[in-house]
Protein backbone atom coordinates (compact mmCIF):
# COMPACT_ATOMS: atom_id res chain seq x y z
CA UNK A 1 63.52 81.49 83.60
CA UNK A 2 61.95 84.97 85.71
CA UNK A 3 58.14 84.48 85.74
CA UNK A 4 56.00 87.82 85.66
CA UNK A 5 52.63 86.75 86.69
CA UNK A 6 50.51 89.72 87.75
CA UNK A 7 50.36 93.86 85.74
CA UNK A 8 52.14 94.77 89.01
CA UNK A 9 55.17 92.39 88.34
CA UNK A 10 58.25 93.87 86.68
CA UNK A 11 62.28 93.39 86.68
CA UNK A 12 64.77 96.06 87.81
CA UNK A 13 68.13 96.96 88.10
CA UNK A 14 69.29 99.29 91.22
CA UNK A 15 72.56 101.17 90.26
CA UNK A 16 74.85 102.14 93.46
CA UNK A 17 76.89 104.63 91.49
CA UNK A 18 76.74 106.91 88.73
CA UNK A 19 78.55 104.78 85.81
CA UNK A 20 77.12 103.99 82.35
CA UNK A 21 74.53 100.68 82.73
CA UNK A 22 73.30 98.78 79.25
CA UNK A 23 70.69 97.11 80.15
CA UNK A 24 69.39 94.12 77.40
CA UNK A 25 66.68 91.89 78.52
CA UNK A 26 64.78 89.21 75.72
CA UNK A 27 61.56 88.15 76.78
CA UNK A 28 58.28 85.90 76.08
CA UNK A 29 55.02 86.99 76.39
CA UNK A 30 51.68 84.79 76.41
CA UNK A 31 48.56 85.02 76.22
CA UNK A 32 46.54 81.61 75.92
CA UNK A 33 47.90 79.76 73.48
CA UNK A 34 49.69 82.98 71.75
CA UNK A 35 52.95 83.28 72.36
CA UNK A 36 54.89 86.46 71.38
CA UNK A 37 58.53 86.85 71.20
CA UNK A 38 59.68 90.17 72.87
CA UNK A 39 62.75 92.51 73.70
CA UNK A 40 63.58 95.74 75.76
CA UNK A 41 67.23 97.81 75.29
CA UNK A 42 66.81 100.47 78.00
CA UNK A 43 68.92 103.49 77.92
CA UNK A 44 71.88 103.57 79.56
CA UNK A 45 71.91 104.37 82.76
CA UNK A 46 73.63 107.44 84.41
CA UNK A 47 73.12 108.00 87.80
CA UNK A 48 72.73 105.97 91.16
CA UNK A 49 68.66 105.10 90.41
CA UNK A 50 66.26 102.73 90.21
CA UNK A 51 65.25 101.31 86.65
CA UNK A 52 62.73 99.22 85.35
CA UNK A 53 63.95 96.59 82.35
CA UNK A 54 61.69 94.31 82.14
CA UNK A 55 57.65 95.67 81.99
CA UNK A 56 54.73 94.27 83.35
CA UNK A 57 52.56 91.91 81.64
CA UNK A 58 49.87 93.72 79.71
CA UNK A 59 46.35 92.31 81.09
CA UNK A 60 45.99 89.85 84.03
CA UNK A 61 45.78 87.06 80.88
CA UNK A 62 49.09 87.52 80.01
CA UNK A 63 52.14 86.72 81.67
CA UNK A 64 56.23 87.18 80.53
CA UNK A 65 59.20 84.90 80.62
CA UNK A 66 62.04 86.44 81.17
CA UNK A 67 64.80 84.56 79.20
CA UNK A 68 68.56 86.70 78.64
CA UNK A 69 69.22 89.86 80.86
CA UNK A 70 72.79 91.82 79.75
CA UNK A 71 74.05 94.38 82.34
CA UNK A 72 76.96 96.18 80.81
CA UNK A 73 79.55 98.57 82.60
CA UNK A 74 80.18 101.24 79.30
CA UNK A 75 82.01 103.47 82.05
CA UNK A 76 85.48 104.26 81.20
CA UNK A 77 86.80 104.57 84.91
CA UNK A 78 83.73 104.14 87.36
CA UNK A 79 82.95 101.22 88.94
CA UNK A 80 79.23 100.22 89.62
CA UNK A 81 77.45 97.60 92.01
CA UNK A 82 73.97 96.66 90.41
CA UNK A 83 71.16 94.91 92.10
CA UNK A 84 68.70 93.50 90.11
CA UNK A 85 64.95 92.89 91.77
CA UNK A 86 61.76 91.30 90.79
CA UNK A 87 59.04 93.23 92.26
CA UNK A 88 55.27 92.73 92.58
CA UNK A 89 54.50 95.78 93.50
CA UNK A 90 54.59 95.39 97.24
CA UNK A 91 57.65 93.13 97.47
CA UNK A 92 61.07 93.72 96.34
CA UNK A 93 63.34 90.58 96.08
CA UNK A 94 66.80 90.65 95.08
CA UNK A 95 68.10 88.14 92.38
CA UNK A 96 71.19 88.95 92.09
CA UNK A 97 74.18 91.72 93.13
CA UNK A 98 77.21 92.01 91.65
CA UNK A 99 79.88 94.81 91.26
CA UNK A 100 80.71 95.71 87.89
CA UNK A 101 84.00 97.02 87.15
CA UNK A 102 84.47 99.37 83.62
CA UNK A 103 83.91 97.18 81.02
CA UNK A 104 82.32 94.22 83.07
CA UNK A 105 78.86 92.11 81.93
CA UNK A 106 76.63 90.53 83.78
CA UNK A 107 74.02 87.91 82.44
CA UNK A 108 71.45 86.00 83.14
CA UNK A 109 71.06 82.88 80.51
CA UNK A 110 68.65 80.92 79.35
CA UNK A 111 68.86 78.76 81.33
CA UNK A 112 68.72 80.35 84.38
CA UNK A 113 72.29 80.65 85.28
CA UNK A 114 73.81 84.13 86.16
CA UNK A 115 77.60 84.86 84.89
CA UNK A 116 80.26 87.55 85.24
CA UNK A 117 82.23 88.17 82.80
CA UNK A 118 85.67 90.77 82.78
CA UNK A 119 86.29 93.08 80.15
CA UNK A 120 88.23 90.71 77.71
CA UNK A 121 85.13 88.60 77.82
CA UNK A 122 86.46 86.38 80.07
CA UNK A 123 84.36 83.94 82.68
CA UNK A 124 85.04 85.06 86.38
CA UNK A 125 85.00 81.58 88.54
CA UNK A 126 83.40 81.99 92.22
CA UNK A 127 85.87 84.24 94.24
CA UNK A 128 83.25 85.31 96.09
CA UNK A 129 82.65 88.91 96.91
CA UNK A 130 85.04 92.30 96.17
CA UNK A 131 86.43 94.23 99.19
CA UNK A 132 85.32 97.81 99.74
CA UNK A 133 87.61 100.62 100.63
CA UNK A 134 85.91 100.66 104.00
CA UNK A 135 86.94 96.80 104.36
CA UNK A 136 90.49 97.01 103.32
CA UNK A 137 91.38 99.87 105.63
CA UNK A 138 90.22 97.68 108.31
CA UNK A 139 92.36 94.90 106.95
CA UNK A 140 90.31 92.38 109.21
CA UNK A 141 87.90 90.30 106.46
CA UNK A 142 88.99 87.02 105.70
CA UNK A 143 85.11 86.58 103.23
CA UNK A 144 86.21 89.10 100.78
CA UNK A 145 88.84 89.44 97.44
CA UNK A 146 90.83 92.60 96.60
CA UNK A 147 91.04 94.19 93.35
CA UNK A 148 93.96 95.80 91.93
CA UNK A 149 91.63 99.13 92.11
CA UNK A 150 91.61 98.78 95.95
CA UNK A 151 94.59 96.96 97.49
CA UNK A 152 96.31 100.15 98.33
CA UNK A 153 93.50 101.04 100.89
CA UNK A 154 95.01 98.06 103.12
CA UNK A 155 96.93 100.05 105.82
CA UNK A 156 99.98 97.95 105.67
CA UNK A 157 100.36 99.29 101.85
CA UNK A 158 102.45 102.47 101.14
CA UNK A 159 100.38 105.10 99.68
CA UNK A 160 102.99 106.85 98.06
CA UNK A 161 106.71 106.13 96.88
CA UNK A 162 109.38 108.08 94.99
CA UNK A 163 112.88 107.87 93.54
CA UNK A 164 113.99 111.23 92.08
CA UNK A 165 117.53 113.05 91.61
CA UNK A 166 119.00 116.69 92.96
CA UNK A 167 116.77 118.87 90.27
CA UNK A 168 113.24 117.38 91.10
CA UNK A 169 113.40 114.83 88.06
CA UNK A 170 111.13 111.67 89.55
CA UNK A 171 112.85 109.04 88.01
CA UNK A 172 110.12 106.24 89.09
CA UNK A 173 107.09 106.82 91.15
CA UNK A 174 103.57 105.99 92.97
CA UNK A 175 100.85 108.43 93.70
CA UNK A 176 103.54 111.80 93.19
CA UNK A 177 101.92 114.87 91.18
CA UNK A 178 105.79 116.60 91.18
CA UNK A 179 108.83 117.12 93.33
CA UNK A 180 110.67 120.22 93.81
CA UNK A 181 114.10 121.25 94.24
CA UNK A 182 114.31 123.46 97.20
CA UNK A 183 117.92 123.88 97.09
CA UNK A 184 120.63 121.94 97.95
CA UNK A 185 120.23 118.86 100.23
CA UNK A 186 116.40 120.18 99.96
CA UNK A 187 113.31 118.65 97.82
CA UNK A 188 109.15 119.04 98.47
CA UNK A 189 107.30 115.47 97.32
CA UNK A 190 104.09 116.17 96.31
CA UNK A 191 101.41 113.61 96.76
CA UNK A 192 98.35 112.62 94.50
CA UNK A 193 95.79 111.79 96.45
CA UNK A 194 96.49 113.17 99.69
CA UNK A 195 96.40 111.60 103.10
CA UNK A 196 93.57 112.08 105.72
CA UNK A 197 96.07 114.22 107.95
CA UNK A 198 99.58 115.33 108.31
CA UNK A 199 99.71 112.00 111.09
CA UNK A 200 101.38 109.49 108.36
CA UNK A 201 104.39 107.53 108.44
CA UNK A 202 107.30 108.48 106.14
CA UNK A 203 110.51 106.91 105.12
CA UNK A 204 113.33 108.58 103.86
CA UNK A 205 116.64 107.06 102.43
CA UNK A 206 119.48 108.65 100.06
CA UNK A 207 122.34 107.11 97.89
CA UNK A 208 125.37 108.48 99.19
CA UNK A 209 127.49 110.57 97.07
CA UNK A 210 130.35 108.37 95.70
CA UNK A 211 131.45 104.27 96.37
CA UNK A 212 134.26 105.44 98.28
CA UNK A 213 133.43 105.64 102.24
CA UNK A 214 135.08 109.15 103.32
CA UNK A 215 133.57 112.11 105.16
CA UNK A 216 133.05 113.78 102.29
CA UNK A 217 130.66 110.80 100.59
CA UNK A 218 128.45 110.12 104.08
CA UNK A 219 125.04 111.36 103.97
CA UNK A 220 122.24 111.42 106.79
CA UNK A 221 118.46 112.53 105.89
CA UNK A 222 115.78 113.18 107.67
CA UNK A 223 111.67 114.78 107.16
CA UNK A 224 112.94 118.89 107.66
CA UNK A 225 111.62 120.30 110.77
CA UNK A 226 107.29 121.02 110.38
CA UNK A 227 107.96 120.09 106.83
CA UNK A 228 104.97 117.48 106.95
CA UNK A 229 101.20 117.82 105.75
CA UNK A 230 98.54 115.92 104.08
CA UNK A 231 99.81 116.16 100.23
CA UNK A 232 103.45 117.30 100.67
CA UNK A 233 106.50 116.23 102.55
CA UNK A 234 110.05 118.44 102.55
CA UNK A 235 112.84 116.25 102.91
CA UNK A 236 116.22 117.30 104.24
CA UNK A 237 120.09 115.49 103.62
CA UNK A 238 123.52 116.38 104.90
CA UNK A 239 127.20 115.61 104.80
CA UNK A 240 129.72 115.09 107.55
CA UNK A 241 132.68 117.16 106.38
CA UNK A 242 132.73 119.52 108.81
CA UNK A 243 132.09 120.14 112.57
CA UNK A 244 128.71 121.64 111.89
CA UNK A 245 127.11 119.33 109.68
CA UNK A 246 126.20 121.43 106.21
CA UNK A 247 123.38 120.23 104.00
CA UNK A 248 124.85 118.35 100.36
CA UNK A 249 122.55 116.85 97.83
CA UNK A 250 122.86 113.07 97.31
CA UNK A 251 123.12 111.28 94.22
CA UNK A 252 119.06 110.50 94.78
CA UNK A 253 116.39 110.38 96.91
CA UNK A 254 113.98 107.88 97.61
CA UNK A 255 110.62 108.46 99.88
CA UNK A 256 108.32 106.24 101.04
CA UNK A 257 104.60 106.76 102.63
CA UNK A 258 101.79 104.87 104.91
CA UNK A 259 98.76 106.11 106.57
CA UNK A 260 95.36 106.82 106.23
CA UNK A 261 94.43 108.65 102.67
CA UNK A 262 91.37 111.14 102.24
């Protein structure tokens, strides 16, 4: 159990981000021989703060026994670390850290054990700590596990992919708001979340126009000419049926990017 011996000793929770923190904590409090059962449901918390949950004992006689703490993530997308302290008033010492993902618990038992649990309920075992975006665009930790949430900040993971047909229709996609048609053996990919600078590395391949291998059905592609930024990408195919190369739509595109993203 948490001991809080002195009026200056209390029990709090440091959020890192702005989620939606429901904080539970069941307590003991004594006082010579009389011991009084206690509990403390703070309101959630909404902002990156500092928040008691456990009070101070009421006179110098008295002193509290902290036995259940619940930390729940009610955020629907935001992802929170938590810190939880016992401070004396002069002292701060951290207990415990975890990062809680929507949905997540953390809990400290009665018997003095502290558990993460996933949204389903579910026990996490000892993985050891989540990687941060700044860690997986390094890519260089070996002490830290990756979350689906994260994974595509590693820089050897493409940022964006698309396949889409001649009219703009994305027929299967990654991080794409929309394409556009921009005319024949032309089409804009726009990205989601956009990349830190127009310095990224893009792929481009097309399915060629029929099975049969003639002229006609060959098709080269390319990134057009100054057709690269942060969010968008224009994309260029043509045939060889003539002399002069002409542009000619393929049967579909399919784009591919890595780099840095904002």
């Amino acid at each position: 159990m948490l001991i809080l011996a002195s009026t200056s000793d209390i029990v709090r929770v440091v959020t890192g981000e702005a989620a939606d923190i429901e904080a539970h904590a069941s307590w003991m409090n004594k006082n010579a021989g009389t011991i009084t059962p206690n509990r403390t449901n703070t309101a959630s918390i909404t902002t990156a703060t500092t928040t008691t949950i456990v009070p101070a004992p009421g006179s110098a006689s008295d002193f509290v026994a902290v036995r259940y703490l619940s930390l729940r993530n009610n955020h629907a997308t935001q992802e929170c670390n938590v810190t939880v302290e016992h401070y004396d008033g002069s002292n701060s010492e951290t207990l415990m850290k975890c990062l809680l993902l929507p949905g997540e618990t953390l809990v400290y038992d009665g018997e003095g054990r502290w558990r993460h649990y996933n949204v389903s309920g579910g026990l996490y075992v000892a993985t050891g700590p989540f990687a941060t975006q700044a860690e997986m665009e390094t890519g260089s930790s070996v002490a830290v596990v990756v979350s689906p949430g994260r994974q595509h900040f590693h820089p050897g993971h493409p940022k964006f992919w698309a396949k889409f047909g001649t009219t703009g229709n994305v027929l299967d996609s990654y991080n794409v708001d929309s394409v556009s048609d921009d005319g024949t053996g032309l089409a804009t990919v726009t990205i989601g979340t956009n990349f830190s600078g127009a310095d990224w590395a893009c792929q481009v391949t097309t399915e060629r126009a029929a099975t049969a291998l003639t002229v006609a059905n060959a098709r080269d592609q390319a990134i057009r000419n100054a057709g690269q930024a942060a969010g968008t990408v224009q994309v260029e195919c043509w045939n060889h049926d003539a002399v002069t190369p002409a542009l000619a739509d393929p049967t579909s595109w399919h784009v591919v990017g890595l780099g840095d993203q904002a």
